[in-house]
Protein backbone atom coordinates (compact mmCIF):
# COMPACT_ATOMS: atom_id res chain seq x y z
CA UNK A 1 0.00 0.00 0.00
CA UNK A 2 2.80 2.66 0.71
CA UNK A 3 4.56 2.03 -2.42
CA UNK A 4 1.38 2.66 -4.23
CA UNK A 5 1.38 5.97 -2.54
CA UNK A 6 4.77 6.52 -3.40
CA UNK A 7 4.32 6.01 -7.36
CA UNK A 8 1.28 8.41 -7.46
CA UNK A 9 3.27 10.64 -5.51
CA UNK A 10 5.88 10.19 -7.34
CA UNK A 11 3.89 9.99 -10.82
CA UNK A 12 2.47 13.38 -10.20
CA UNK A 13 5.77 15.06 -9.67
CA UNK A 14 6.84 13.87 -13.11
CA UNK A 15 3.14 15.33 -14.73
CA UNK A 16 3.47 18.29 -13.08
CA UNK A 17 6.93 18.77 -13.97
CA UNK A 18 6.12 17.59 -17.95
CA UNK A 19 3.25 20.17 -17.99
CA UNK A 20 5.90 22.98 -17.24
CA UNK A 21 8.32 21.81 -19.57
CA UNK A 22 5.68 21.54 -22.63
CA UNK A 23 3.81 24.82 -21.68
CA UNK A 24 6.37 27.27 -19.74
CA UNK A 25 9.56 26.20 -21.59
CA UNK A 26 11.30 29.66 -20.89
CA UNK A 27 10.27 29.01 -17.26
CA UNK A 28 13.58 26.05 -17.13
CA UNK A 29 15.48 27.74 -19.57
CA UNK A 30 17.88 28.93 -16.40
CA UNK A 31 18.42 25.42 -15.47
CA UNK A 32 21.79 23.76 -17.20
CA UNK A 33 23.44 27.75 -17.35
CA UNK A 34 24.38 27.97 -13.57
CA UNK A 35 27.62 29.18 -12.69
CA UNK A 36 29.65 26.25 -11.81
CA UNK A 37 28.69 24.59 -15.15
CA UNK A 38 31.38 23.62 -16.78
CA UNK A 39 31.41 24.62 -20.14
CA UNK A 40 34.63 24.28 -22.64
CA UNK A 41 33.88 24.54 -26.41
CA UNK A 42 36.49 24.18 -29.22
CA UNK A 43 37.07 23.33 -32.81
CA UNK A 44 35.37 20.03 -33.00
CA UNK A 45 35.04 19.44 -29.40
CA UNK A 46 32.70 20.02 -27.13
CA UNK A 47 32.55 19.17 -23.12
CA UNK A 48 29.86 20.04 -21.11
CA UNK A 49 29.30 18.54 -17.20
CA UNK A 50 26.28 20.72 -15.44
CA UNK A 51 27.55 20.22 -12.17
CA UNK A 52 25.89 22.91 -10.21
CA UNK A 53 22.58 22.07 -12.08
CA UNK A 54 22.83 18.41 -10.82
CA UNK A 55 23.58 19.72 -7.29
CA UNK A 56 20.47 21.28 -7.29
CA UNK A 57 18.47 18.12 -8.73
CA UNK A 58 20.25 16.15 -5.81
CA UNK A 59 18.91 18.43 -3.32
CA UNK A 60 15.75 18.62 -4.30
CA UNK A 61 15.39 15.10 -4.64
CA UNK A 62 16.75 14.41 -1.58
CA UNK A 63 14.26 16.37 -0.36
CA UNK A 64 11.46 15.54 -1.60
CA UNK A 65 12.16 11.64 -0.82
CA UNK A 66 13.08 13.07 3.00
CA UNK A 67 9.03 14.20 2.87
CA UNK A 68 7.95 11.39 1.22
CA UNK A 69 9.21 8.86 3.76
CA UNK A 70 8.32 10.54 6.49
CA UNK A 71 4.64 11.10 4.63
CA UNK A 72 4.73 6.82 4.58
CA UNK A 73 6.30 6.24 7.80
């Protein structure tokens, strides 16, 4: 039963965050030009590694699984 609870928990996260991204695109356009992005662009090669970006997704997630278990505990 909790795990059920999780997924549509879960699930609506993901349609809520889909709805924003196909309707309010310029609303996440921020998201991948942080500072602390590493960008590095040449000639033929190109490196990118978003690592304040996926800071952020960590802590949010981390979050939002901290509330969820203590939602199903």
């Amino acid at each position: 039963m909790e795990i059920g609870r999780a997924l549509v928990a879960l699930g609506l996260v993901l349609l809520l965050l889909g709805l924003v991204w196909l309707y309010a695109p310029g609303l996440l356009a921020w998201f991948g030009r942080l500072p602390g992005d590493i960008r590095i662009e040449r000639e033929g090669f190109r490196f990118y590694f978003p690592l304040t970006s996926m800071l952020l997704v960590s802590l949010a997630l981390s979050l939002l699984f901290n509330l969820l278990w203590r939602w199903f505990r």
